[in-house]
C-alpha atoms as a PDB file:
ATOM      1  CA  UNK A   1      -5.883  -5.263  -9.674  1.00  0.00           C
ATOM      2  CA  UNK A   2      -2.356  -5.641 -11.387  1.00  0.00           C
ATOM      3  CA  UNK A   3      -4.388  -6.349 -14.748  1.00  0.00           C
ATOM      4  CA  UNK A   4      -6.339  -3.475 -14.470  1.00  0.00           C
ATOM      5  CA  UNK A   5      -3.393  -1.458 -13.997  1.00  0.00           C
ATOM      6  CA  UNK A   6      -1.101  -3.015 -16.902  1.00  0.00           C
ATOM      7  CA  UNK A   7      -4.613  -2.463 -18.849  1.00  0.00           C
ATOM      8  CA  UNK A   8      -3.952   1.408 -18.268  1.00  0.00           C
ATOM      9  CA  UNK A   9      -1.509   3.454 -21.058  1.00  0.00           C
ATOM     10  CA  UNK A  10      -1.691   6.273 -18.396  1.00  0.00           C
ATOM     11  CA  UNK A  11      -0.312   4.217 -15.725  1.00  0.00           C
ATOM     12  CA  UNK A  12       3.609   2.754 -15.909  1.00  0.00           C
ATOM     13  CA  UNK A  13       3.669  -0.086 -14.014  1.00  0.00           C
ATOM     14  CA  UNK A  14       7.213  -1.852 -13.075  1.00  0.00           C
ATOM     15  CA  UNK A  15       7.175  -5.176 -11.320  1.00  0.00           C
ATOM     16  CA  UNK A  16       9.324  -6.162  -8.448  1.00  0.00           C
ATOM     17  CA  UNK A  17      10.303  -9.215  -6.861  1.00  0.00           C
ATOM     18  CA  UNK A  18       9.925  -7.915  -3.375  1.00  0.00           C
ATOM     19  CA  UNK A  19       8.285  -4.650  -2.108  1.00  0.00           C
ATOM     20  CA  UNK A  20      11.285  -2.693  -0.606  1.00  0.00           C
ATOM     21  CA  UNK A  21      12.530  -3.106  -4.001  1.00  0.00           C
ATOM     22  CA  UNK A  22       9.335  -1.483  -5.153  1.00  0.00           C
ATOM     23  CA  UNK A  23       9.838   0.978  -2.758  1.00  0.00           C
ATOM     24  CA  UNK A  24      13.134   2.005  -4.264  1.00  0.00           C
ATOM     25  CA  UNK A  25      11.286   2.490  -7.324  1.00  0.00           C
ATOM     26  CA  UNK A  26       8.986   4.595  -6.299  1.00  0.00           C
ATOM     27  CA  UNK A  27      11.668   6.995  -4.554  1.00  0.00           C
ATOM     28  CA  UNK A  28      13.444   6.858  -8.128  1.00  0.00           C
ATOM     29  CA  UNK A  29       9.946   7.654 -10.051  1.00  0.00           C
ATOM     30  CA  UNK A  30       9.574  10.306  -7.647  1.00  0.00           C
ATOM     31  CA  UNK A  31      12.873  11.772  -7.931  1.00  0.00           C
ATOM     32  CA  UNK A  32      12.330  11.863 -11.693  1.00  0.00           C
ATOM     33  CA  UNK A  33       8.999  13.798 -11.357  1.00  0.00           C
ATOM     34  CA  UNK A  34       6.484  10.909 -11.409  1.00  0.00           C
ATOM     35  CA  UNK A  35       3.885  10.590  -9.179  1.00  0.00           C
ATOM     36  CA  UNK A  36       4.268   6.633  -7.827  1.00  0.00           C
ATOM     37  CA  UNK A  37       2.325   4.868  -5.748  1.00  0.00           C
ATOM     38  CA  UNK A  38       3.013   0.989  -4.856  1.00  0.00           C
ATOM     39  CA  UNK A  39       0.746  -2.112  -4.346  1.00  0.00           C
ATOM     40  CA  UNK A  40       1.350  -5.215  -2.127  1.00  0.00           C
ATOM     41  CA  UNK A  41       0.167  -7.037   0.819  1.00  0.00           C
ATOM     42  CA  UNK A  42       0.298  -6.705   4.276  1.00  0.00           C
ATOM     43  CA  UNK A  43       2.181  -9.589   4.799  1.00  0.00           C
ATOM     44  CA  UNK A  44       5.030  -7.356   3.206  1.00  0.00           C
ATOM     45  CA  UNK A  45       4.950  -4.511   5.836  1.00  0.00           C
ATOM     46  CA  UNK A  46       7.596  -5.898   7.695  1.00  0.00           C
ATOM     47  CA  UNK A  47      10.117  -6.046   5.071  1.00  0.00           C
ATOM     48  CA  UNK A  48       9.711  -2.787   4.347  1.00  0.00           C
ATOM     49  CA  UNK A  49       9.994  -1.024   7.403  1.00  0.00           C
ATOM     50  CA  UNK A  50      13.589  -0.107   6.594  1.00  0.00           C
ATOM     51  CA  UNK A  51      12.841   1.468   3.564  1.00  0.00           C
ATOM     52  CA  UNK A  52       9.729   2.964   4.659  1.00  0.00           C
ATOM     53  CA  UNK A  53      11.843   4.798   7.596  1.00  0.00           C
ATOM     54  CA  UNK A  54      15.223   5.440   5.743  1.00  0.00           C
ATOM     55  CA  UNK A  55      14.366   6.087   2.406  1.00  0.00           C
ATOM     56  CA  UNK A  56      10.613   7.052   1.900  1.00  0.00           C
ATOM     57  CA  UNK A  57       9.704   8.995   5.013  1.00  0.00           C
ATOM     58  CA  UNK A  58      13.364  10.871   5.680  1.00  0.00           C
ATOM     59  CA  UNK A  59      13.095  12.262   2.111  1.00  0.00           C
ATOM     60  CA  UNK A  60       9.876  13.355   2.644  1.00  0.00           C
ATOM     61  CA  UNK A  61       8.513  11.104  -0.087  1.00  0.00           C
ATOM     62  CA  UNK A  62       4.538  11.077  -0.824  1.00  0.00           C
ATOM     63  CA  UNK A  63       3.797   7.261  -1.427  1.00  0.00           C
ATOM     64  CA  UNK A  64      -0.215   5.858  -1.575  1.00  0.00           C
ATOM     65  CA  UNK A  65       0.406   1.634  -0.473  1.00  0.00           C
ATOM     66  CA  UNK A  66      -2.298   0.202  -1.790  1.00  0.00           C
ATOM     67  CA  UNK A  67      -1.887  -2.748   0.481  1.00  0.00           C
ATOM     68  CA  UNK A  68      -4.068  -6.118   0.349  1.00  0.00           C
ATOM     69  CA  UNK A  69      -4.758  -6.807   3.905  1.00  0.00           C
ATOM     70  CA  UNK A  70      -4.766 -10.172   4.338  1.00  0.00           C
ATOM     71  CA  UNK A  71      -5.971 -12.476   7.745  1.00  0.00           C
ATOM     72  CA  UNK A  72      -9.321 -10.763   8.583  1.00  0.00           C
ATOM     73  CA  UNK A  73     -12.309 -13.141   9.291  1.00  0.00           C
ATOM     74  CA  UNK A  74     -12.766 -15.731   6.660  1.00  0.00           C
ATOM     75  CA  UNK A  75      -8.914 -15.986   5.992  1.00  0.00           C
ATOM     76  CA  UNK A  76      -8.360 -19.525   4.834  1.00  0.00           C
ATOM     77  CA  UNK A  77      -4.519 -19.145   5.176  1.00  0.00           C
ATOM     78  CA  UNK A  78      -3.256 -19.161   8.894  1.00  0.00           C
ATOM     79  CA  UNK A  79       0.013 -17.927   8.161  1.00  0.00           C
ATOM     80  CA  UNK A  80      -1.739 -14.521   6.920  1.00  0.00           C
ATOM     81  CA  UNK A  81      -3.439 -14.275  10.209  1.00  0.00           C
ATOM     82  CA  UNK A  82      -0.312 -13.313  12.189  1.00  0.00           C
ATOM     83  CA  UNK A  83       0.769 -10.375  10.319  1.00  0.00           C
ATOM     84  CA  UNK A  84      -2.592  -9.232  10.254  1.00  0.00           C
ATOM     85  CA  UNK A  85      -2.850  -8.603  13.835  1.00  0.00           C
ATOM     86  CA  UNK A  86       0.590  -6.871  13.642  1.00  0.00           C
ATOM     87  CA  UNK A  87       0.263  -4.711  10.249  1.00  0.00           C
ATOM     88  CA  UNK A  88      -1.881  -1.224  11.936  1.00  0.00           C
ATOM     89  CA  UNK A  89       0.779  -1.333  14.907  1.00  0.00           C
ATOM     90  CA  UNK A  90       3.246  -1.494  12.728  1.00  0.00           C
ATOM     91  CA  UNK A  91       1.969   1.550  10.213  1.00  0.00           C
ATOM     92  CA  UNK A  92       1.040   3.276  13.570  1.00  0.00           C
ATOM     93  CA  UNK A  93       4.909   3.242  15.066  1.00  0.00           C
ATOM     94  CA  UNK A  94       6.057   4.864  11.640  1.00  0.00           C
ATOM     95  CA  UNK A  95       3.395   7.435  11.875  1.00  0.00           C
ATOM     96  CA  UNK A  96       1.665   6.806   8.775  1.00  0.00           C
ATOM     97  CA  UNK A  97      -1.821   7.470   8.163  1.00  0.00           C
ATOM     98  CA  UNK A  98      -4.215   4.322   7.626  1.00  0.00           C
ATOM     99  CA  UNK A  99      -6.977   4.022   5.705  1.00  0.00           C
ATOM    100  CA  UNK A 100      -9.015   0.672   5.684  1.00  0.00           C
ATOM    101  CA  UNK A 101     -11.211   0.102   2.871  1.00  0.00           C
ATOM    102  CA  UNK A 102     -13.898  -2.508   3.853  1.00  0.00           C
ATOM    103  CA  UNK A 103     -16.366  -1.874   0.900  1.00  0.00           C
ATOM    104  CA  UNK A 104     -16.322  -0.422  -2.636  1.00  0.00           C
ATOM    105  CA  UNK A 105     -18.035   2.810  -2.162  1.00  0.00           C
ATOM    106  CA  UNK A 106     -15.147   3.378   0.157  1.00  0.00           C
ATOM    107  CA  UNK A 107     -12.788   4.416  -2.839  1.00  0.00           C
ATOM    108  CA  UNK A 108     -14.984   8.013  -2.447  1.00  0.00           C
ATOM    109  CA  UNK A 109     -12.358   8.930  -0.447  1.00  0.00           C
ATOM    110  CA  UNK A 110      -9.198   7.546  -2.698  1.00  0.00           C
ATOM    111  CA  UNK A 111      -8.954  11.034  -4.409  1.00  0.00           C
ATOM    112  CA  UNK A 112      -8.970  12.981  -1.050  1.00  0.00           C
ATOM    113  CA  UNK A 113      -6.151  10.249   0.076  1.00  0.00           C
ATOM    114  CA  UNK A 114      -4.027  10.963  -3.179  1.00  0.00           C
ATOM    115  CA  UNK A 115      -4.164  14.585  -2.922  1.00  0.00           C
ATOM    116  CA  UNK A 116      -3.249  14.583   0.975  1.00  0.00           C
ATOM    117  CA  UNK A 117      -0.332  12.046   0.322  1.00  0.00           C
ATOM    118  CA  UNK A 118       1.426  14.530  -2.707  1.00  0.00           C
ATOM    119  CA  UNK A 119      -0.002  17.687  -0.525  1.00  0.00           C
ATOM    120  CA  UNK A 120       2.452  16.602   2.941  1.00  0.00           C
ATOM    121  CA  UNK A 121       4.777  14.584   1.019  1.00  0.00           C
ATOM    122  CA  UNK A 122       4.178  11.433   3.293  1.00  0.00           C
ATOM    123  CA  UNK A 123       3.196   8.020   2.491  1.00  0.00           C
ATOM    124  CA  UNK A 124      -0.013   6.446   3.505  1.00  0.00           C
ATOM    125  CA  UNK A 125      -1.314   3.168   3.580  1.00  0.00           C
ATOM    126  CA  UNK A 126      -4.668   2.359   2.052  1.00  0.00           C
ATOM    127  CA  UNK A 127      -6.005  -1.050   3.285  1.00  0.00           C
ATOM    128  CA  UNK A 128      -7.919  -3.653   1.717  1.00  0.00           C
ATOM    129  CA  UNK A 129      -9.924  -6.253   2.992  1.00  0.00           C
ATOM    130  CA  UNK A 130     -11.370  -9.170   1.672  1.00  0.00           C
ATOM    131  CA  UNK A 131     -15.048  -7.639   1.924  1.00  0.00           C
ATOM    132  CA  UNK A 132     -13.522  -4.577  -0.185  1.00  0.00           C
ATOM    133  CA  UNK A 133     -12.362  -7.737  -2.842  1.00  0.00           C
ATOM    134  CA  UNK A 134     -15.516  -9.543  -2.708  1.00  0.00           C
ATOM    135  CA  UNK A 135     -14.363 -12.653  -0.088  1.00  0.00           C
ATOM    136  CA  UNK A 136     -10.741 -14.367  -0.100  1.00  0.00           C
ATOM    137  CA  UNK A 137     -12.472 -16.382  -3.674  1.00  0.00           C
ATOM    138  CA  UNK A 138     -13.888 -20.092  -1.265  1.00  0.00           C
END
């Protein structure tokens, strides 16, 4: 995914070393007139609930999370299994809207997603899944 984007001239991509970081990035893109949007796991949601809350959602900031969602059936990692059965409660308490990609024609809907996310100024989370990637790569 982060290939494909870097392949892009259209798309600016900036790195960060952890994803409320990235967050702040995207409210700074925003405030500069750029439409962001941020990708990460879901192992991340909890370290950015701060952000999320503070920064992102009392601003009134449109952000898409494109956010791998890792621990499903067939996750080889236990570690990522844990978060996974926490991630949707968590993007429930903050209120923001889910969408769970399980398989590639799924990404119909990505356009309708974008334009709802800039339309309320809100972020959303777009999720996933290993089906959606093609297995966790055994």
């Amino acid at each position: 995914m982060i290939e494909e984007v870097e392949a892009r001239d259209e798309v600016f991509h900036i790195p960060s070393n952890k994803e409320d970081e990235g967050m702040g990035l995207c409210a700074g893109a925003w405030m500069g007139g750029e439409r962001p949007a941020i990708i990460m796991q879901n192992t991340a949601i909890e370290v950015t609930m701060n952000a999320l809350a503070t920064l992102i959602q009392y601003y009134r900031m449109p952000l898409p999370m494109l956010i791998s969602y890792r621990g499903e059936l067939g996750e080889p990692v236990a570690c990522q299994v844990e978060m996974a059965v926490h991630t949707k409660a968590l993007l429930a308490q903050l209120n923001i809207p889910t969408y769970h990609f399980h398989k590639q024609s799924d990404v119909e809907e990505l356009d309708m997603i974008l334009k709802y996310t800039f339309m309320s100024s809100k972020p959303v989370a777009i999720l996933t899944d290993a089906n959606f990637w093609g297995s966790y790569g055994e």
